[in-house]
Protein backbone atom coordinates (compact mmCIF):
# COMPACT_ATOMS: atom_id res chain seq x y z
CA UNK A 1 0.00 0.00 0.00
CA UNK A 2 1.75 3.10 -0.96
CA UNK A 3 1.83 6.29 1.10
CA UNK A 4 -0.31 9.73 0.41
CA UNK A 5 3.35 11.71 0.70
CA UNK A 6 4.31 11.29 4.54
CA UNK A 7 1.57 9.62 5.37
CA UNK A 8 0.96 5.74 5.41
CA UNK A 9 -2.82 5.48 5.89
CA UNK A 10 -4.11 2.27 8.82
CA UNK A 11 -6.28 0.85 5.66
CA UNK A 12 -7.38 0.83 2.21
CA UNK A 13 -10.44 2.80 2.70
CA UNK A 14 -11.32 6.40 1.73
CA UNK A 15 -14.73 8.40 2.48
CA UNK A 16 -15.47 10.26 -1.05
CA UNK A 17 -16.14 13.52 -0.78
CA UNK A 18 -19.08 14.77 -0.79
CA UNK A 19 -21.11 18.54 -0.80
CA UNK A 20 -23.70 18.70 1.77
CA UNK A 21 -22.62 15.23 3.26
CA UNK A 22 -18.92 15.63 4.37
CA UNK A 23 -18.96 18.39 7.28
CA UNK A 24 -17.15 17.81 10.09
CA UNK A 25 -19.49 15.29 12.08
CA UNK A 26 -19.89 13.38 9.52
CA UNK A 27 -16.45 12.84 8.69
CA UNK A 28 -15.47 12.31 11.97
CA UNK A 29 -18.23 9.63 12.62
CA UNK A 30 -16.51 7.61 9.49
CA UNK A 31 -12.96 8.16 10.81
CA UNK A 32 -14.39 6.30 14.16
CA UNK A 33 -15.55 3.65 12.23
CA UNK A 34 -12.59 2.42 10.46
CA UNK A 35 -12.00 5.47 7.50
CA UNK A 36 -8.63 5.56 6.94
CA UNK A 37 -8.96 9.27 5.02
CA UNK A 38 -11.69 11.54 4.94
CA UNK A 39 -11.47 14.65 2.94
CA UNK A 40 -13.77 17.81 3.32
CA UNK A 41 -16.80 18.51 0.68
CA UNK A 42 -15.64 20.73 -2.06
CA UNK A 43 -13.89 24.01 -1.31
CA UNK A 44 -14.19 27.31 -3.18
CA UNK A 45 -10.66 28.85 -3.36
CA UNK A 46 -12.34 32.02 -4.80
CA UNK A 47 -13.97 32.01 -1.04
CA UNK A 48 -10.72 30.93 0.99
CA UNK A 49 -8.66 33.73 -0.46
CA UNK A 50 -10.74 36.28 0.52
CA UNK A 51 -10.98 34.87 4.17
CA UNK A 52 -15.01 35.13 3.41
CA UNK A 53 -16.53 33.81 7.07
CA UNK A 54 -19.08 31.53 5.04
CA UNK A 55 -16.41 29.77 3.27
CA UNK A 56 -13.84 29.53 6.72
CA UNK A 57 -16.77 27.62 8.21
CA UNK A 58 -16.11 24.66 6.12
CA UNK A 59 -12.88 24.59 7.28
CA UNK A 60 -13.72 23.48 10.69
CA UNK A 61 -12.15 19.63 12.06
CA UNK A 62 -11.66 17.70 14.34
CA UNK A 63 -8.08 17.30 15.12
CA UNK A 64 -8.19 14.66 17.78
CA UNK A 65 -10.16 12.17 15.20
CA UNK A 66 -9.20 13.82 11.55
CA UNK A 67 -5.98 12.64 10.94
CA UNK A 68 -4.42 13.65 8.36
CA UNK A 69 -6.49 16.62 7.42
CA UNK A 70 -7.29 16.32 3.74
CA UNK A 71 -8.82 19.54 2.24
CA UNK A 72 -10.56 19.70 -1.00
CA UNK A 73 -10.60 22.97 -2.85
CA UNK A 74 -12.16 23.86 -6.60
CA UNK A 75 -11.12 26.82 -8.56
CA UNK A 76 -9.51 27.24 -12.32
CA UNK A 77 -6.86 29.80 -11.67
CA UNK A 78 -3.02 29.25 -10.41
CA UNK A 79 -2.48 32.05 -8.27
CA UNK A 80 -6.10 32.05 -6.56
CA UNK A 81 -5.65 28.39 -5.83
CA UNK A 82 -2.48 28.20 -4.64
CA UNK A 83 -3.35 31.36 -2.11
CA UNK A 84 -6.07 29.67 -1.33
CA UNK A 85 -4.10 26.71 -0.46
CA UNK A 86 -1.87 28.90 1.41
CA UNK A 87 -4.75 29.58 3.92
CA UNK A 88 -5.99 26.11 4.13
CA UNK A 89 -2.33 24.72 5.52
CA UNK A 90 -2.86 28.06 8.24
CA UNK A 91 -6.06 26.52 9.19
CA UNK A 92 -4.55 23.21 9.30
CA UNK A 93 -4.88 21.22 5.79
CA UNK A 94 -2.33 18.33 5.90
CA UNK A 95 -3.20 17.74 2.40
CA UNK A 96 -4.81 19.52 -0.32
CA UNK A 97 -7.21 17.62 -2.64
CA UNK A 98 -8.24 19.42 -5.48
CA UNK A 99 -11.42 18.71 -7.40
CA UNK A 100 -10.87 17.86 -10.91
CA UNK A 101 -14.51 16.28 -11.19
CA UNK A 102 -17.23 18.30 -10.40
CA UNK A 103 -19.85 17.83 -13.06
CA UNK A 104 -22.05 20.56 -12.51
CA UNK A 105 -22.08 23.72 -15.32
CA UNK A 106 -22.10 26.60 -12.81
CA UNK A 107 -18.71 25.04 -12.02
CA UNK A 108 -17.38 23.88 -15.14
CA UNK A 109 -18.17 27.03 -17.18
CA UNK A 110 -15.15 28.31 -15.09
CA UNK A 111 -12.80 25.68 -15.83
CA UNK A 112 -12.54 24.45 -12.77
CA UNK A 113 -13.99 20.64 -11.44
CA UNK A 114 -14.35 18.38 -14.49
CA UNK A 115 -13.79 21.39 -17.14
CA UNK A 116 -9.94 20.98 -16.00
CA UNK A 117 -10.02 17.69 -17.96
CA UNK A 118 -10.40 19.86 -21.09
CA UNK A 119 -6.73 21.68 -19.70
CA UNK A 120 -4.74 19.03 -18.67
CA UNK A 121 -1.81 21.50 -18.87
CA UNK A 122 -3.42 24.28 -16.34
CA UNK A 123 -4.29 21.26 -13.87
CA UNK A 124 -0.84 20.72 -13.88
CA UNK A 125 0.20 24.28 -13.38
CA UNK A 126 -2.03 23.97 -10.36
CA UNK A 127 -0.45 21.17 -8.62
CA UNK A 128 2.47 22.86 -9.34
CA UNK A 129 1.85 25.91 -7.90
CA UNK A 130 0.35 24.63 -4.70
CA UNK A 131 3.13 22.29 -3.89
CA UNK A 132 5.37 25.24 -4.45
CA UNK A 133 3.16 27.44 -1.98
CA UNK A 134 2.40 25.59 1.00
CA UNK A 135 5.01 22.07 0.84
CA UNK A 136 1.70 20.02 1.28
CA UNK A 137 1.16 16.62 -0.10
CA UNK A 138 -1.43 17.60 -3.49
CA UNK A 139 -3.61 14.87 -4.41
CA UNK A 140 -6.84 15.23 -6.76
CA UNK A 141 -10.01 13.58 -7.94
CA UNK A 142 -10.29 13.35 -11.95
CA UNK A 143 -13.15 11.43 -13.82
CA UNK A 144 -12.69 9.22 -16.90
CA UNK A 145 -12.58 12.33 -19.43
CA UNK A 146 -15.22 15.14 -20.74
CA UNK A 147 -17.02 12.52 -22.78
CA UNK A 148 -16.99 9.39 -24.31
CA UNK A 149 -15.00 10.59 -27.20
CA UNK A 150 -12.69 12.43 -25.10
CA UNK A 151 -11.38 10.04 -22.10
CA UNK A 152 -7.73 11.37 -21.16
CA UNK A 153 -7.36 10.13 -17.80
CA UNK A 154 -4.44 8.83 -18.42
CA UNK A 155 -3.04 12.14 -20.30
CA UNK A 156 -4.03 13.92 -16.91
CA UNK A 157 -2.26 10.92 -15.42
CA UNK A 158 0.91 11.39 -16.37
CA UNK A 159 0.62 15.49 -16.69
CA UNK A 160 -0.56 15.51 -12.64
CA UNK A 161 2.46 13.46 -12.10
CA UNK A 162 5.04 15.15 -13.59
CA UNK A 163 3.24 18.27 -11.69
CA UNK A 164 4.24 16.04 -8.25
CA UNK A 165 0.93 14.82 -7.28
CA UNK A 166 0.77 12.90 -4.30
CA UNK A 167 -2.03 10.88 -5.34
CA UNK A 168 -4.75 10.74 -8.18
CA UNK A 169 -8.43 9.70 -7.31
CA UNK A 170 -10.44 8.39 -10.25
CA UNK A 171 -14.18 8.35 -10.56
CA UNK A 172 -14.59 6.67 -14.03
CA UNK A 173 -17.75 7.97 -15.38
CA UNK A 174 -17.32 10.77 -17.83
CA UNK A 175 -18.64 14.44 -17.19
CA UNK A 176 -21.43 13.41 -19.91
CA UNK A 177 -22.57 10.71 -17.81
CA UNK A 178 -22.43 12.93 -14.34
CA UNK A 179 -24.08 10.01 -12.09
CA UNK A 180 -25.89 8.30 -14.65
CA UNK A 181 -25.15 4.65 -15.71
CA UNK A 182 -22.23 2.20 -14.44
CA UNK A 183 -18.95 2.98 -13.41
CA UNK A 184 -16.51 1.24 -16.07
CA UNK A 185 -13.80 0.07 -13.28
CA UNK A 186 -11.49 -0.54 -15.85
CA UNK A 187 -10.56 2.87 -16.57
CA UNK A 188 -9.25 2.35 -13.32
CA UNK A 189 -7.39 -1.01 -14.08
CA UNK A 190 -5.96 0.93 -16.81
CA UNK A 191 -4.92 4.15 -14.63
CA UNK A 192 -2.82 2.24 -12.02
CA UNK A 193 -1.36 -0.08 -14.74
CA UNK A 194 -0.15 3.03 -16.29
CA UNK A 195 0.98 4.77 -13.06
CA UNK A 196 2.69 1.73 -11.52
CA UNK A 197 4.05 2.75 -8.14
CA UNK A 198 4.43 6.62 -9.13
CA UNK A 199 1.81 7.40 -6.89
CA UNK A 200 -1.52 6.15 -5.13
CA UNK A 201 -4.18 5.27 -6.99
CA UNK A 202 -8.05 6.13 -5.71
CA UNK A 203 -10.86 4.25 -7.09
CA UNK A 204 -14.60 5.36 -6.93
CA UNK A 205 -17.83 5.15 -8.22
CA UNK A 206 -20.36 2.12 -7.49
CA UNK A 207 -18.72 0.24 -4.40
CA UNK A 208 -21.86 0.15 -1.71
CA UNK A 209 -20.94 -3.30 0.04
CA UNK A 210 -18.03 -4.69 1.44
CA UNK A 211 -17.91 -7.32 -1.47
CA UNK A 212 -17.92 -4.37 -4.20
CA UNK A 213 -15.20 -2.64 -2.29
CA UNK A 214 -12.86 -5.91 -2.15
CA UNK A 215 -13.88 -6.50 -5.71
CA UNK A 216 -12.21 -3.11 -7.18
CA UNK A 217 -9.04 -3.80 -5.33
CA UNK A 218 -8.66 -7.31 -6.47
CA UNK A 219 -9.45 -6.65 -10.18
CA UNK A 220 -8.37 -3.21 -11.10
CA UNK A 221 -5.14 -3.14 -8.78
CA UNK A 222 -6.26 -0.02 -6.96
CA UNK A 223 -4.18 1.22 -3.88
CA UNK A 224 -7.21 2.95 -2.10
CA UNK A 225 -10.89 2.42 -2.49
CA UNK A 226 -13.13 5.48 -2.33
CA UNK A 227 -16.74 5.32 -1.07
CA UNK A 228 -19.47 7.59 -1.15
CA UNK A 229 -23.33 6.18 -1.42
CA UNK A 230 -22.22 3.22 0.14
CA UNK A 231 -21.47 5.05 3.44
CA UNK A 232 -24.22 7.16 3.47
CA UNK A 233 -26.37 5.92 6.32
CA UNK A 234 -24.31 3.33 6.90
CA UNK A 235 -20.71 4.58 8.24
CA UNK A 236 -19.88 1.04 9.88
CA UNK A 237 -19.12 -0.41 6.48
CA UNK A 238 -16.13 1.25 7.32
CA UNK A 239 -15.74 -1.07 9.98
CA UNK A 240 -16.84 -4.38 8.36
CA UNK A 241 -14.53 -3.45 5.74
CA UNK A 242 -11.42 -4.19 8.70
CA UNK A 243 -13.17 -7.44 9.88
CA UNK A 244 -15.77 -5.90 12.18
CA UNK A 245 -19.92 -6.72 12.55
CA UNK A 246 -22.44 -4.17 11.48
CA UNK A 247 -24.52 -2.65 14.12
CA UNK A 248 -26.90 -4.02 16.36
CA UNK A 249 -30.62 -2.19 16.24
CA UNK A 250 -29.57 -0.56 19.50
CA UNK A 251 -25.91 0.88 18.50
CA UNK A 252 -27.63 1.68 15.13
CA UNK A 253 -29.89 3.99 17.17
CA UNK A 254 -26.95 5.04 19.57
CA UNK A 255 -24.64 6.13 16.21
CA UNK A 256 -27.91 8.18 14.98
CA UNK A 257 -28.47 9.97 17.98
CA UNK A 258 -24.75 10.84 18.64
CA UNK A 259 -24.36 12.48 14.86
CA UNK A 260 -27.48 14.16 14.74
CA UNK A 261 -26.69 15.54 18.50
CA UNK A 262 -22.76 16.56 16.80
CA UNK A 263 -24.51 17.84 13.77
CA UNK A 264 -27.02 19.99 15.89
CA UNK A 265 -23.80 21.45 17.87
CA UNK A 266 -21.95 21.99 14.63
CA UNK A 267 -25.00 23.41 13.61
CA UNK A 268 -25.44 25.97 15.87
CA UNK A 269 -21.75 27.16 15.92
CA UNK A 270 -21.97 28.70 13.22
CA UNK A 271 -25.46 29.97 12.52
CA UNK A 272 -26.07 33.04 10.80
CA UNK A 273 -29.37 34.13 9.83
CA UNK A 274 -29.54 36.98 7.26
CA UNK A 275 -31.18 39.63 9.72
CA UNK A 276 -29.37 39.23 13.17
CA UNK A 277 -30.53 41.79 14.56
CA UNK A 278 -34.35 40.46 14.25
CA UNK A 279 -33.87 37.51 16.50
CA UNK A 280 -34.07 37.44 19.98
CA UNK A 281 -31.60 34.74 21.57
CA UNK A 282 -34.95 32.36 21.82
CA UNK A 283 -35.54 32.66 18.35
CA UNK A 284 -31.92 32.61 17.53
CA UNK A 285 -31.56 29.39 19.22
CA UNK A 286 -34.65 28.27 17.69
CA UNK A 287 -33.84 29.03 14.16
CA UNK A 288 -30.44 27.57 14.24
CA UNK A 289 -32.23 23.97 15.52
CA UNK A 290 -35.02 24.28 12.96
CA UNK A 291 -32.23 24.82 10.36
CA UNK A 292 -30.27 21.64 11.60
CA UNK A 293 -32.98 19.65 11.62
CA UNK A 294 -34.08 20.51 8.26
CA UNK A 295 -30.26 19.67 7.50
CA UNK A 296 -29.89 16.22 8.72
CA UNK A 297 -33.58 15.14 7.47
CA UNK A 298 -31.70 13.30 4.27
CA UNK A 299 -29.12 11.61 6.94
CA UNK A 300 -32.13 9.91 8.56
CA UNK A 301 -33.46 9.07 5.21
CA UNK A 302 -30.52 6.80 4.36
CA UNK A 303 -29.79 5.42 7.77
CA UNK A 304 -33.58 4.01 7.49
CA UNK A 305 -32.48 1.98 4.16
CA UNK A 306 -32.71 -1.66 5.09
CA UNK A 307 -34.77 -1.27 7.32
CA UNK A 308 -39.01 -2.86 7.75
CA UNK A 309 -40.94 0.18 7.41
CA UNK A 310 -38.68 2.80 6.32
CA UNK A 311 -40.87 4.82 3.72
CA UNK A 312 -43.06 5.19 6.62
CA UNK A 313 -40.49 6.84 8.75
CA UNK A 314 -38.69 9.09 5.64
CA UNK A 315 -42.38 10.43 5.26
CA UNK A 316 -42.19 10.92 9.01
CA UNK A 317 -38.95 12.37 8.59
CA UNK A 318 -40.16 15.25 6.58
CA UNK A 319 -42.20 16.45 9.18
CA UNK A 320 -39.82 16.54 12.32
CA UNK A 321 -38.92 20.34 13.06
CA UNK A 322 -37.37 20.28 16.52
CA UNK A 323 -34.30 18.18 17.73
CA UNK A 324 -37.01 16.35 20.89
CA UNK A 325 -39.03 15.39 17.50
CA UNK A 326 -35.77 13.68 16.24
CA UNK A 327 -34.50 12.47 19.26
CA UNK A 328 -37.84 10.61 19.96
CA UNK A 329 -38.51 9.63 16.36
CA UNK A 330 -35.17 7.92 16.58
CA UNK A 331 -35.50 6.08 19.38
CA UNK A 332 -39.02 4.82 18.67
CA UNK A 333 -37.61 3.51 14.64
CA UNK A 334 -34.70 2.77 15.35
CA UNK A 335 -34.99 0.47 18.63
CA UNK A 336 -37.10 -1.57 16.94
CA UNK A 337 -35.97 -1.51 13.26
CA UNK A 338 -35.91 -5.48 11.70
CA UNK A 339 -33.95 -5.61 8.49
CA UNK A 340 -36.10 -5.98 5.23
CA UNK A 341 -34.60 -7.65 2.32
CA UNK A 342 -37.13 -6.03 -0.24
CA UNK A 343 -36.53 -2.68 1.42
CA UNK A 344 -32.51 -3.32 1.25
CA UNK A 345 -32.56 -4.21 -2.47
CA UNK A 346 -33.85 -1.01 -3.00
CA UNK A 347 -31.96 2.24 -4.69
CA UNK A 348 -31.04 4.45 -2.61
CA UNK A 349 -33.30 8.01 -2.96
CA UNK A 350 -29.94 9.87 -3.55
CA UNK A 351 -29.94 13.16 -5.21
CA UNK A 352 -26.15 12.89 -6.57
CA UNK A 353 -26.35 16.57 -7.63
CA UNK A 354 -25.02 17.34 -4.18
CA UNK A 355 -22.01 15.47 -4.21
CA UNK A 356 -20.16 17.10 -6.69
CA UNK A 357 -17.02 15.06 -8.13
């Protein structure tokens, strides 16, 4: 198993990262589980350069659980980035991930995420330029190629490298397909066939199990494995994935309760409501619940999957608006939850538009 520059990882297994999904608690809830790397959700650098408090807040970690501190940041210029990663390493980063996959058009119209796989030479410059900045470990997350007419992963490949990336995470769909159809795994086989032992490769895209996960090291040769779907609601797959059990009905409901009670607290740290000085503290402090609340209502959704009677609850779910609803919504599902194979076979209701890369 190579190492991510200095640092050799416990295991094989990375949490993807994902907008909307990869705050703090989260991340630290997977890194307790058996996650041997969890970077942040997407970054702007545009927002980190210009010290702009919305942006700082996604900065926030744990440093007692999140170690090492990978930071992912998206942008399309040199300079902006590399400032940007300037302030990251002040606030901590250990590494900087960039995000050279981001589907979406309000991001790729700027070049940065997946339009960088139209530039292979400015994603070099990047790496480049941030290595020279801060001294940090640069790693990034590519996809396949712009379409299926133009897949140069492996020109961005051996351009990152030559930049001095530290290690190159591949989701192989194409920016065409954004989430849509399968993940062809042997773009990856290809990748780290090409690569050799230059640097880590990352695989991603369609590992939800701990069979799929074993699977994509065994036949594309992969140094890492990458999940993102496959942890949502269900972080111990981390830990089955290093030989442990997955949870009993009452640690299920223990887990649940102890995020949603970090997420409320992260929550509220950083609350700011666009008229401040409207709220009186009791409405200040019962905005910033309602908000969090509102917030982790898609977390409960996907723990529930598996589960007898989860439509029921996800309906439920949608109705909660205080954090006594939650906690005693949790405890009454939960408790009692009995697996259901029907209700296990079923897709996740995952709106991938949030997890962009």
């Amino acid at each position: 198993m190579l190492p991510i520059g200095p640092y050799t990882l416990r295991n094989r297994w990375v949490l993807a990262p994902m907008a909307g999904v990869s705050e703090m608690p989260f991340r630290v809830l997977a890194f307790k589980l058996g996650a041997a790397l969890c970077p942040t959700e997407l970054v702007s650098s545009q927002g980190l350069m210009r010290l702009s408090p919305r942006t700082m807040r996604y900065l926030r970690h744990d440093k007692t659980y999140e170690k090492p501190y990978s930071l992912q940041i998206f942008g399309g210029e040199p300079e902006v980035m590399a400032k940007s990663a300037v302030v990251a390493k002040e606030q901590g980063a250990e590494i900087i991930d960039i995000n050279m996959g981001c589907p979406v058009k309000k991001v790729t119209k700027t070049g940065a995420g997946s339009g960088l796989m139209c530039d292979p030479p400015r994603a070099g410059e990047l790496v480049r330029m941030i290595r020279e900045a801060t001294g940090l470990p640069v790693t990034a997350k590519i996809r396949a190629g712009w379409d299926s007419a133009n897949k140069n992963y492996l020109q961005m490949a051996d351009v990152l490298g030559a930049a001095g990336v530290s290690a190159l995470a591949i989701h192989p769909r194409t920016r065409a397909q954004g989430y849509s159809g399968s993940a062809d795994w042997s773009c990856i086989t290809a990748l780290k066939k090409h690569v050799g032992s230059k640097f880590p490769v990352i695989g991603n895209g369609d590992v939800k199990t701990v069979a799929d996960a074993h699977r994509m090291l065994e036949t594309t040769g992969c140094d890492y494995v990458m999940i993102g779907r496959g942890a949502l609601g269900n972080p111990w797959l981390f830990r089955q994935l290093n030989g442990g059990e997955g949870p009993t009905a009452e640690e299920r409901c223990t887990v649940v309760l102890e995020h949603f009670r970090a997420h409320l607290k992260f929550v509220r740290g950083d609350f700011k409501p666009r008229r401040p000085d409207e709220y009186s503290p009791k409405r200040f402090e019962r905005a910033a619940e309602n908000a969090a609340v509102h917030a982790f209502r898609k977390h409960l959704g996907w723990y529930a999957h598996g589960l007898k009677n989860a439509s029921i609850f996800r309906n439920d779910v949608n109705r909660l608006e205080t954090a006594a609803e939650v906690l005693a919504s949790c405890e009454r599902f939960f408790l009692g939850a009995e697996a259901d194979a029907r209700e296990a076979e079923a897709e996740y209701d995952v709106d991938y538009r949030q997890a962009l890369g």
